[in-house]
C-alpha atoms as a PDB file:
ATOM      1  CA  UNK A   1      50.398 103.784 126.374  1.00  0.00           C
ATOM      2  CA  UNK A   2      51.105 101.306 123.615  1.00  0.00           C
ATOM      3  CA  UNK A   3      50.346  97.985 124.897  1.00  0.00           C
ATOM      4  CA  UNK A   4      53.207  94.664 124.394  1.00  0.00           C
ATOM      5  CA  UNK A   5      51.227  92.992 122.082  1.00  0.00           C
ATOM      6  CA  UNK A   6      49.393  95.556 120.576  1.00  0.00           C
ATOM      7  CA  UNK A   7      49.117  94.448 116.748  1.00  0.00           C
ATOM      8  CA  UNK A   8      50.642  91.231 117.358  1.00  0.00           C
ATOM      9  CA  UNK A   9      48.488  87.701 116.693  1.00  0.00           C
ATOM     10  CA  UNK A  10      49.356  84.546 119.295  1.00  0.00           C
ATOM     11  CA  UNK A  11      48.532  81.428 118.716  1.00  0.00           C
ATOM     12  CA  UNK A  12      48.627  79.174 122.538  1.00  0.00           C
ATOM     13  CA  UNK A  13      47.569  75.555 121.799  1.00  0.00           C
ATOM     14  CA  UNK A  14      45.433  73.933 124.497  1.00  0.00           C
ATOM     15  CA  UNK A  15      44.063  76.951 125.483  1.00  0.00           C
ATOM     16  CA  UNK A  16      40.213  76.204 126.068  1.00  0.00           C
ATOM     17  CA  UNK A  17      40.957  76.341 129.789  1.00  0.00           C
ATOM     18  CA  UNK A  18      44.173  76.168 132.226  1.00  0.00           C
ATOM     19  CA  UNK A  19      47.395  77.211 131.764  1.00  0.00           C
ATOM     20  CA  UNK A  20      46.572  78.099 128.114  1.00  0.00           C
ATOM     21  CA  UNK A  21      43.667  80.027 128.690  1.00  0.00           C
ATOM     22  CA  UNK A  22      45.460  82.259 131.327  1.00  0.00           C
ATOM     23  CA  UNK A  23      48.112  83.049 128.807  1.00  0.00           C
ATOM     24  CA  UNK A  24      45.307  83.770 126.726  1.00  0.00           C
ATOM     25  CA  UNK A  25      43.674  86.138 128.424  1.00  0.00           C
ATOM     26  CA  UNK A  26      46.747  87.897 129.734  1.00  0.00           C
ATOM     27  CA  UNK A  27      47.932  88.160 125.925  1.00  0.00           C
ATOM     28  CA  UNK A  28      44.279  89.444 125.069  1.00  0.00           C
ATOM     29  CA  UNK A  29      44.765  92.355 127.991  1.00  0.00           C
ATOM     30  CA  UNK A  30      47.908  93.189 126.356  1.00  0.00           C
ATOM     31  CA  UNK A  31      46.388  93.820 123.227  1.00  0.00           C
ATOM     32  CA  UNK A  32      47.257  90.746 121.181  1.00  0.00           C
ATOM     33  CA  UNK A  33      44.805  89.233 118.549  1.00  0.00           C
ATOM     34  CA  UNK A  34      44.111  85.364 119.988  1.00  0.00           C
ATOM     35  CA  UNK A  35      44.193  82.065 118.206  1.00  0.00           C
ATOM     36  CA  UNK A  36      42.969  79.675 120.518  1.00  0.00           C
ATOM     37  CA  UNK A  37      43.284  76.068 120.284  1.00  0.00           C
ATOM     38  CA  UNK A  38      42.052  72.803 121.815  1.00  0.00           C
ATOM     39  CA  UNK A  39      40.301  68.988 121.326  1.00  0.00           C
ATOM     40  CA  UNK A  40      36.994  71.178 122.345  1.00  0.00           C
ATOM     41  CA  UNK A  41      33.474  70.995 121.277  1.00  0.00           C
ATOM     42  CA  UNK A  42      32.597  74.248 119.338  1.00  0.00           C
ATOM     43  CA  UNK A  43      30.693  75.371 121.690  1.00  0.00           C
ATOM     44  CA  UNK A  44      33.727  75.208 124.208  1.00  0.00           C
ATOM     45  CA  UNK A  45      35.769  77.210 121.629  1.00  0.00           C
ATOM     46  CA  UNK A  46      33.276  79.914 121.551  1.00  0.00           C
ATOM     47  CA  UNK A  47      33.218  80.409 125.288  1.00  0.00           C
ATOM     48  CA  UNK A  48      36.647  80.712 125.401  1.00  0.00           C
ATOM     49  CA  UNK A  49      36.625  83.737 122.723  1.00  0.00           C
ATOM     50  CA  UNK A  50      34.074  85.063 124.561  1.00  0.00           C
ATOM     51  CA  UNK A  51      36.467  85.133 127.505  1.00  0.00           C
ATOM     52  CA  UNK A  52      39.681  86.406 125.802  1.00  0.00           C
ATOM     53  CA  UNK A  53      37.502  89.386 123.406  1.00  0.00           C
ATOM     54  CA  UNK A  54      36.274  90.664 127.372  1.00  0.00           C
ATOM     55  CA  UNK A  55      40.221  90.207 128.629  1.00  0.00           C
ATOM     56  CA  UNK A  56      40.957  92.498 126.047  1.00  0.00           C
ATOM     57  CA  UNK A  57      41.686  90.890 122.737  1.00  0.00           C
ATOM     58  CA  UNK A  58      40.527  92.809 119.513  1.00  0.00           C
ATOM     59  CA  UNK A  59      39.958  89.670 117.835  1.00  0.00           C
ATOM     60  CA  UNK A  60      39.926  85.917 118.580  1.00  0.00           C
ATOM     61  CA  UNK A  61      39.125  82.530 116.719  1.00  0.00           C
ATOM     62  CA  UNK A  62      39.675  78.833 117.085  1.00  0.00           C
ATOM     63  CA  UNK A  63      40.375  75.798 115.765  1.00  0.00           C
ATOM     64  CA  UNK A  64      40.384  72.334 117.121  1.00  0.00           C
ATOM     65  CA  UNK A  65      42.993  70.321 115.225  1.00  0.00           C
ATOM     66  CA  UNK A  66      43.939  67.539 116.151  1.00  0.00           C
ATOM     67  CA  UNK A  67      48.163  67.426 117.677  1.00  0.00           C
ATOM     68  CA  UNK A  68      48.713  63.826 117.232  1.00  0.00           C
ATOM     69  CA  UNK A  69      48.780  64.068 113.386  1.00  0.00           C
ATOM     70  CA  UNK A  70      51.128  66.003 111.869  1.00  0.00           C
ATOM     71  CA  UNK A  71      49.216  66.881 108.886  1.00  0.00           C
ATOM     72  CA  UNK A  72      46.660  68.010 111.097  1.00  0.00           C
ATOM     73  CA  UNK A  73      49.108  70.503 112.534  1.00  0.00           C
ATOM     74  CA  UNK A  74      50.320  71.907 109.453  1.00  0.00           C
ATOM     75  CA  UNK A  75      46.754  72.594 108.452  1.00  0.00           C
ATOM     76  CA  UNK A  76      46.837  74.972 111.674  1.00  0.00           C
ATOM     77  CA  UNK A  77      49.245  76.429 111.491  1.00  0.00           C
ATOM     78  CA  UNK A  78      48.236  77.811 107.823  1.00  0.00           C
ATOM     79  CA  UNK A  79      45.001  78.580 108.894  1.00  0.00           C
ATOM     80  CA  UNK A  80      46.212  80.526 111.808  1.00  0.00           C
ATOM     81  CA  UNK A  81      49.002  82.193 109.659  1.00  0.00           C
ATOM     82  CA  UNK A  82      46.620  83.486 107.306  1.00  0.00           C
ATOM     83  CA  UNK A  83      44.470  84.597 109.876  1.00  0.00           C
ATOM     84  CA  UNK A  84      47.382  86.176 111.804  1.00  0.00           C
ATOM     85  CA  UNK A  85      50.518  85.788 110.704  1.00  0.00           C
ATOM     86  CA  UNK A  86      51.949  84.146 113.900  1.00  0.00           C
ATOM     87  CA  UNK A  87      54.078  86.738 115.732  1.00  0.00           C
ATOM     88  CA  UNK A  88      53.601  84.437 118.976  1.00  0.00           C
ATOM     89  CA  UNK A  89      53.478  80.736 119.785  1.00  0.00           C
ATOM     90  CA  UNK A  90      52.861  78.900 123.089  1.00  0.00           C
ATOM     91  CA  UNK A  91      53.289  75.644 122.702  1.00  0.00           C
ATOM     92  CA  UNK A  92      50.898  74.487 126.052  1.00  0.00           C
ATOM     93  CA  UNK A  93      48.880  71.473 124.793  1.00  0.00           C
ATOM     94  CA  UNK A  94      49.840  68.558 126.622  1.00  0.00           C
ATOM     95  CA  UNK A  95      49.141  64.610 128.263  1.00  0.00           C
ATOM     96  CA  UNK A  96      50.392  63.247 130.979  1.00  0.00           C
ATOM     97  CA  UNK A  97      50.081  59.589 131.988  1.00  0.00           C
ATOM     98  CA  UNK A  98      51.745  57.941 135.374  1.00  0.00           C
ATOM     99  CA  UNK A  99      53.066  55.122 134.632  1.00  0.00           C
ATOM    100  CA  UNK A 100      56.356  52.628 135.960  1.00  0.00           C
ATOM    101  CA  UNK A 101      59.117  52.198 133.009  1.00  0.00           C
ATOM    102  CA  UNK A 102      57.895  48.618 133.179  1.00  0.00           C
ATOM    103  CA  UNK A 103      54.175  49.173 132.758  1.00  0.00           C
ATOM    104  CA  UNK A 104      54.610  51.874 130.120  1.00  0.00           C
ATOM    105  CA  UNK A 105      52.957  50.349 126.796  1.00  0.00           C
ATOM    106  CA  UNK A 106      54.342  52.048 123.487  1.00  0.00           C
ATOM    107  CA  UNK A 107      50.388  53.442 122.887  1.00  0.00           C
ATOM    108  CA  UNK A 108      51.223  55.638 126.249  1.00  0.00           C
ATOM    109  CA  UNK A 109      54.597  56.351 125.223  1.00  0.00           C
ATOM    110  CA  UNK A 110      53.734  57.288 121.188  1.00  0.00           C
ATOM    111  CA  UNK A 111      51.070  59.639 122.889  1.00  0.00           C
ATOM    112  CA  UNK A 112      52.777  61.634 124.967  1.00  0.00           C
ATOM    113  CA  UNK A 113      55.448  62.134 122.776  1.00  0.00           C
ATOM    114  CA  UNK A 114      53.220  62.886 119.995  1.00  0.00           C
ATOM    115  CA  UNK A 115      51.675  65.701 122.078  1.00  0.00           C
ATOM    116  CA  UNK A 116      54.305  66.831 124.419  1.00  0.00           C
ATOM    117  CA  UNK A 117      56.997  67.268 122.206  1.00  0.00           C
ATOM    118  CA  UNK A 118      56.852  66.536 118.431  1.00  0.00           C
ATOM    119  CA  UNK A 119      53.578  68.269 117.742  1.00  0.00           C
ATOM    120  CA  UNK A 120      56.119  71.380 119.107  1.00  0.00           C
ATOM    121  CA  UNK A 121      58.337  70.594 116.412  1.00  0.00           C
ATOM    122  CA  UNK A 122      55.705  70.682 114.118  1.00  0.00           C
ATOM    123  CA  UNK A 123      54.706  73.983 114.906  1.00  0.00           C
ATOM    124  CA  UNK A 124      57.696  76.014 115.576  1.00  0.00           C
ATOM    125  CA  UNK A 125      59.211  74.539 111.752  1.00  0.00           C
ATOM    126  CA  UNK A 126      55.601  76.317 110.377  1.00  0.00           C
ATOM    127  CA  UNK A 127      55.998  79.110 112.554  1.00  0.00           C
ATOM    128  CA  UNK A 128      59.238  80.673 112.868  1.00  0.00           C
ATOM    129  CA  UNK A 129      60.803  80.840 109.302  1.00  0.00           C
ATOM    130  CA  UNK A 130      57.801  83.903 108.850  1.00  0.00           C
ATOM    131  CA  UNK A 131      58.669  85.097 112.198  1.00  0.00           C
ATOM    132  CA  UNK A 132      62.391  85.710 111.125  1.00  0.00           C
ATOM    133  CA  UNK A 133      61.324  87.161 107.858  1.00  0.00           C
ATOM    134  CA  UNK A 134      59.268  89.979 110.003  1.00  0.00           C
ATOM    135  CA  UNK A 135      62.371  90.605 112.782  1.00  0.00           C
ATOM    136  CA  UNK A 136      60.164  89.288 115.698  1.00  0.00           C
ATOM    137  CA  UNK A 137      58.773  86.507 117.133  1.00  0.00           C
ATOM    138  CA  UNK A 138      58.240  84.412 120.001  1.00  0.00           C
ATOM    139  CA  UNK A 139      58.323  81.508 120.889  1.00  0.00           C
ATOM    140  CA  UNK A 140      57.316  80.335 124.174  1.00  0.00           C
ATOM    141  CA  UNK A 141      57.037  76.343 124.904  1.00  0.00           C
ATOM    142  CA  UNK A 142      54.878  75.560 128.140  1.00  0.00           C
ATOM    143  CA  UNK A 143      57.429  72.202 129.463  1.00  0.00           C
ATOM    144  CA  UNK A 144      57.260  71.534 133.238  1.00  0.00           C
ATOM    145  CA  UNK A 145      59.997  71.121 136.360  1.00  0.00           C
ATOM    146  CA  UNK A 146      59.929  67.517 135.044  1.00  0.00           C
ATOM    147  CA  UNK A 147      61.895  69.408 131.915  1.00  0.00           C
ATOM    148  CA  UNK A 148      64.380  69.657 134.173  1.00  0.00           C
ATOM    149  CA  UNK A 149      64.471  67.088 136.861  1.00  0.00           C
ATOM    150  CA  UNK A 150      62.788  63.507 137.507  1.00  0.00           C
ATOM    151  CA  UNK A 151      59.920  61.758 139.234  1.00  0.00           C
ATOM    152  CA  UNK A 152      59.463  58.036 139.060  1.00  0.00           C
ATOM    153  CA  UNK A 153      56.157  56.602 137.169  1.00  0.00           C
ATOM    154  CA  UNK A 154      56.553  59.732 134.689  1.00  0.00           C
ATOM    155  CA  UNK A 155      58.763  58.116 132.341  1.00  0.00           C
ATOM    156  CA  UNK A 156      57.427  59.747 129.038  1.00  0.00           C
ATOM    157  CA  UNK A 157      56.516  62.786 129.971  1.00  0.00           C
ATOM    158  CA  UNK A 158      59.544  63.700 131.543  1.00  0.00           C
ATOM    159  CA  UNK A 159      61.399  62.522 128.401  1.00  0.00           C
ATOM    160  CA  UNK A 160      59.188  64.660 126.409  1.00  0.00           C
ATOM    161  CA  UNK A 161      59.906  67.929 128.802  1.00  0.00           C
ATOM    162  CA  UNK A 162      63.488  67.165 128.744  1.00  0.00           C
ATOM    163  CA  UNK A 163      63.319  66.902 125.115  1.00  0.00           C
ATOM    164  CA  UNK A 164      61.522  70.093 124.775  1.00  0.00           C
ATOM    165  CA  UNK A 165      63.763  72.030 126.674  1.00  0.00           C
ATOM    166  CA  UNK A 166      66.492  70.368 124.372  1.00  0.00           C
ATOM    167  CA  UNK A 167      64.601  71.650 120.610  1.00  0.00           C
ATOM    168  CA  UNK A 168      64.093  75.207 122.767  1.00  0.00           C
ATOM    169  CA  UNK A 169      67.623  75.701 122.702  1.00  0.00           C
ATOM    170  CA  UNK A 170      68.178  74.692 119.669  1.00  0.00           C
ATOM    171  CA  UNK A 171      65.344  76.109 117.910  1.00  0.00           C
ATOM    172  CA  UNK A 172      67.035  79.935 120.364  1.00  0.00           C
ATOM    173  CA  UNK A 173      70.818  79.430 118.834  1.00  0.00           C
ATOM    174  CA  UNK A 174      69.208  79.004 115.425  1.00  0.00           C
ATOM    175  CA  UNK A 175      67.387  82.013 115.320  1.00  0.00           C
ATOM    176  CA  UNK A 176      69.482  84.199 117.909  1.00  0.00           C
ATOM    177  CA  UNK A 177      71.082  86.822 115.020  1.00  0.00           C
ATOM    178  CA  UNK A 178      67.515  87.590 113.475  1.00  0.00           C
ATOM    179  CA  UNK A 179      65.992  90.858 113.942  1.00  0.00           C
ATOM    180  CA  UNK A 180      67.855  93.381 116.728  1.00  0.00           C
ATOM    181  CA  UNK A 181      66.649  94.863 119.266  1.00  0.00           C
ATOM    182  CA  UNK A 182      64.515  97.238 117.754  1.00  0.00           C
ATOM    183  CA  UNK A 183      62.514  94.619 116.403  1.00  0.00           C
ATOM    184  CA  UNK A 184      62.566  92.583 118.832  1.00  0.00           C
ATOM    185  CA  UNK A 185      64.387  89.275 117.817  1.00  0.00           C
ATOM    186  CA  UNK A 186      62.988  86.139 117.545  1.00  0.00           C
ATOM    187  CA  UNK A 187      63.390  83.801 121.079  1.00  0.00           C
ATOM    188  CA  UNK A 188      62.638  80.673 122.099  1.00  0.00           C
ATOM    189  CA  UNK A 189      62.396  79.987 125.517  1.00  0.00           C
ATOM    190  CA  UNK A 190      60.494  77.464 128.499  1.00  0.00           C
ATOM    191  CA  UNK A 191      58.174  78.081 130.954  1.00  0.00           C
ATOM    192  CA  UNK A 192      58.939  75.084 133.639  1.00  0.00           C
ATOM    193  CA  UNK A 193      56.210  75.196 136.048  1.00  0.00           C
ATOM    194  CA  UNK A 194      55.978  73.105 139.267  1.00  0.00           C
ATOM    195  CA  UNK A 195      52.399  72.465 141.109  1.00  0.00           C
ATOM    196  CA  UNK A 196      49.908  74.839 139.675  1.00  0.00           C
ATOM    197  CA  UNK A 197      46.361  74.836 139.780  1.00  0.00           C
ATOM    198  CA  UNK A 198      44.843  72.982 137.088  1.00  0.00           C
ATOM    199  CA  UNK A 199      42.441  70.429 136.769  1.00  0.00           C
ATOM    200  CA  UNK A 200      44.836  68.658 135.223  1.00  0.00           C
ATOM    201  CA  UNK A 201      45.833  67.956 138.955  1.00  0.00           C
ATOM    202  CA  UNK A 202      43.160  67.415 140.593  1.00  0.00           C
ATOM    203  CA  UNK A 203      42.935  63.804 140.934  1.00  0.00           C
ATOM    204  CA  UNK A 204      46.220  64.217 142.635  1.00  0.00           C
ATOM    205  CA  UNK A 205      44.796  66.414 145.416  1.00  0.00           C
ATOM    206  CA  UNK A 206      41.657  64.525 145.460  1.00  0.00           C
ATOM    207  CA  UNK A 207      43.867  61.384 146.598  1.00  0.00           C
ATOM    208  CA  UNK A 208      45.471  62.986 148.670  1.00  0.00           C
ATOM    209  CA  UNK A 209      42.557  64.607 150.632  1.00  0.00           C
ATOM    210  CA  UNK A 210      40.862  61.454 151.020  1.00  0.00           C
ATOM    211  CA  UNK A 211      44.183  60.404 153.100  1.00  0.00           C
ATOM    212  CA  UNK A 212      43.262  63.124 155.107  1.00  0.00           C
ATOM    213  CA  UNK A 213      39.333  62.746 156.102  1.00  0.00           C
ATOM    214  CA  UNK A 214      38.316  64.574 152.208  1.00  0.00           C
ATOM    215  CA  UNK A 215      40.283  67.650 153.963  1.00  0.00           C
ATOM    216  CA  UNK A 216      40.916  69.087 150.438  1.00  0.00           C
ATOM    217  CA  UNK A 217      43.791  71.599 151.577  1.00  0.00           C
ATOM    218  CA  UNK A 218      45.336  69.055 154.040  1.00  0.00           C
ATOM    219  CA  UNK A 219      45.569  66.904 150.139  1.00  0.00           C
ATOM    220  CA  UNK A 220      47.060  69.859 148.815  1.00  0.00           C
ATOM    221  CA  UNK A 221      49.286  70.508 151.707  1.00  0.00           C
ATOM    222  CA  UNK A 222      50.407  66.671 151.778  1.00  0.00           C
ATOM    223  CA  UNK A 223      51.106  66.936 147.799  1.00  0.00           C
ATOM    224  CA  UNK A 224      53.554  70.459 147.920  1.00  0.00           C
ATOM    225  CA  UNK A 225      55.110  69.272 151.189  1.00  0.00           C
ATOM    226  CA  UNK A 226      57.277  66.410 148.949  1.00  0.00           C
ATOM    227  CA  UNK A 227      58.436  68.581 146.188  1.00  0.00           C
ATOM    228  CA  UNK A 228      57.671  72.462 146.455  1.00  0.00           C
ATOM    229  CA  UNK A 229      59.358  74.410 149.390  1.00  0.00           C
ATOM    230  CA  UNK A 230      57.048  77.586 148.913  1.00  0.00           C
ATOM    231  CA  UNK A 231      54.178  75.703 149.775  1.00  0.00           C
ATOM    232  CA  UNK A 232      52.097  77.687 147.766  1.00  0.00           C
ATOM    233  CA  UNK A 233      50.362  76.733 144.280  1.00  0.00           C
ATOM    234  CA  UNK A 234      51.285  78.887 141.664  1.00  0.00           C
ATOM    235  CA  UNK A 235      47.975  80.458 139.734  1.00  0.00           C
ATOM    236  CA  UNK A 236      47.900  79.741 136.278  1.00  0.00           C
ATOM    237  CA  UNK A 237      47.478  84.100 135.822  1.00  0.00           C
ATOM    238  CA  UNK A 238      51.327  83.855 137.096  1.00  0.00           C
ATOM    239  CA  UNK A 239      52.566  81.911 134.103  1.00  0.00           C
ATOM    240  CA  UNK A 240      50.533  84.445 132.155  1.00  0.00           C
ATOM    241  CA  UNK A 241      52.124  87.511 133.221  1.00  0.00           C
ATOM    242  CA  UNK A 242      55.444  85.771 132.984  1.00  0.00           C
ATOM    243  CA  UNK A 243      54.868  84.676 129.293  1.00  0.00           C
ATOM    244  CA  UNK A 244      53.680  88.868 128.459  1.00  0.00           C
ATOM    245  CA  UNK A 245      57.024  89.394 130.009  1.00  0.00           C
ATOM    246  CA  UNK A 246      58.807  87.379 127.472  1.00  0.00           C
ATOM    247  CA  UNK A 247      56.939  89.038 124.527  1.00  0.00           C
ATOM    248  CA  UNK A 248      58.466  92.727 125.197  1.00  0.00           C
ATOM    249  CA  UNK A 249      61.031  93.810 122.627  1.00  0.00           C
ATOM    250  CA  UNK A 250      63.312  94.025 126.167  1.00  0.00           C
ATOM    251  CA  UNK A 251      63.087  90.640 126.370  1.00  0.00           C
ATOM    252  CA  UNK A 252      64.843  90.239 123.176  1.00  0.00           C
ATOM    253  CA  UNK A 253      68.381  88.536 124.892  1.00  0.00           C
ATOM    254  CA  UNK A 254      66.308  86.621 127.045  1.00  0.00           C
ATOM    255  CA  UNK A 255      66.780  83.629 124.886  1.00  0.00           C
ATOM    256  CA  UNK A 256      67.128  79.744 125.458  1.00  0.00           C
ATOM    257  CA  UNK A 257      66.289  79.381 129.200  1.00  0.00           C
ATOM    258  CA  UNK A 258      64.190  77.180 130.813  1.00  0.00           C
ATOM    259  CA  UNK A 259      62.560  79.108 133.741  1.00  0.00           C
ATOM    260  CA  UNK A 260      61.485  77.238 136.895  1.00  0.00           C
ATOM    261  CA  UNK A 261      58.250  78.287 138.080  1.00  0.00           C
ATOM    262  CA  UNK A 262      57.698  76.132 140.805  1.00  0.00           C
ATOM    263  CA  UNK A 263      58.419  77.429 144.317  1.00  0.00           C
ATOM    264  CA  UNK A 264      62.304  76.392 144.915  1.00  0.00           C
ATOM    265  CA  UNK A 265      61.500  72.928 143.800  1.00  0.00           C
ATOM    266  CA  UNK A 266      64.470  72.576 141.172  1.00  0.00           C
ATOM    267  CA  UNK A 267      66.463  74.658 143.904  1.00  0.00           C
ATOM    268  CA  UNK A 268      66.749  71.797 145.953  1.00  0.00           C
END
């Protein structure tokens, strides 16, 4: 049985562990070739191959450039093009940093933006001209519930989520005609997760366990009680089956959304 990546190359920035890394790996097990991506020692990058070649993947490589610069980024993305070409690209690499409107200084807020939203710019204008000149591509940007509603002290990064949502949908209408669906299409669509379990996270639950005697699922319990009606964390192996999903050539109409992953949260 023909696998839904089989032949295909991804490239998933930030994907030395997390989120990333899960996509990674479920990518690998569906037979895609792997470019992974993060600020990681080299010794960190190999580990990670090591991981994705056992999930699966025929090939794998990495690269550690840095997001913030755009040069940087176009250096990348010709690397992994060469190596590949790109047939799909999860945008995941991103910073977050709490902090009140009035406390926010403009190195926090040039940061985040950098990251969370033009370095996604930067990548999708390298990536998807080739991925319309082949008839499919994908384009998968990793943005957050906070894409699609607020919390306070989260000014920038929820300004970068909503604006990644906003250059998704774009970037979809743009490239909706290309391809059919025998080749697939080229899409662009969001992956909006709620609480997942990351260590991005965990000084969250670790605050909120020590409000609780260091009861560490009490913290986690206190933490989805405000926000996520499931009650459950999501796994970061869910958002990888979810992003394989989007890669099948049936997914080729599923264009321009922003799906909530995050337990009825955004339901509210």
């Amino acid at each position: 049985m023909t696998k839904v990546l089989e032949g295909r190359t991804a490239l998933i920035t930030g994907s030395v562990s997390g989120i990333g890394l899960a996509i990674a790996k479920a990518f690998a097990a569906n037979g895609a070739r792997i470019v992974l991506h993060g600020l990681a020692t080299a010794e960190q990058g190999e580990a990670a191959i090591v991981e994705v070649k056992a999930a699966g993947a025929p090939d794998a490589c990495f690269f550690d450039h840095d997001l913030r610069n755009p040069e940087a980024i176009e250096e990348l993305m010709n690397a992994a093009n060469s190596w590949g070409p790109v047939d799909v690209l999860v945008n995941n690499a991103g910073v977050q940093k709490t902090t009140s409107l009035a406390d926010a200084t403009a190195a926090t807020w040039d940061l985040v933006i950098a990251v969370n939203l033009s370095a996604c710019f930067h990548t999708m204008h390298h990536a998807m001209p080739g991925m319309a000149e082949r008839g499919y591509g994908r384009v998968i940007n990793i943005a957050s519930v906070h894409g699609l509603v607020a919390s306070q002290h989260k000014t920038p990064y929820v300004a970068s989520k909503f604006g990644l949502v906003g250059i998704s949908k774009v970037a979809a209408l743009e490239y909706a005609a290309v391809g059919s669906a025998e080749t697939g299409g080229v899409t662009v669509n969001c992956i909006c997760p709620g609480w997942t379990e990351t260590a991005l996270i965990e000084p969250q639950i670790q605050a909120r366990a020590d409000l609780h005697g260091g009861d560490r699922d009490a913290g986690i319990a206190d933490l989805l009680s405000e926000k996520q009606p499931s009650q459950r964390m999501t796994d970061p192996s869910d958002l990888g089956q979810l992003a394989v999903w989007l890669c099948d050539k049936a997914a080729h109409n599923i264009n321009g959304t922003a799906i909530p992953v995050d337990g009825g949260w955004t339901a509210q």
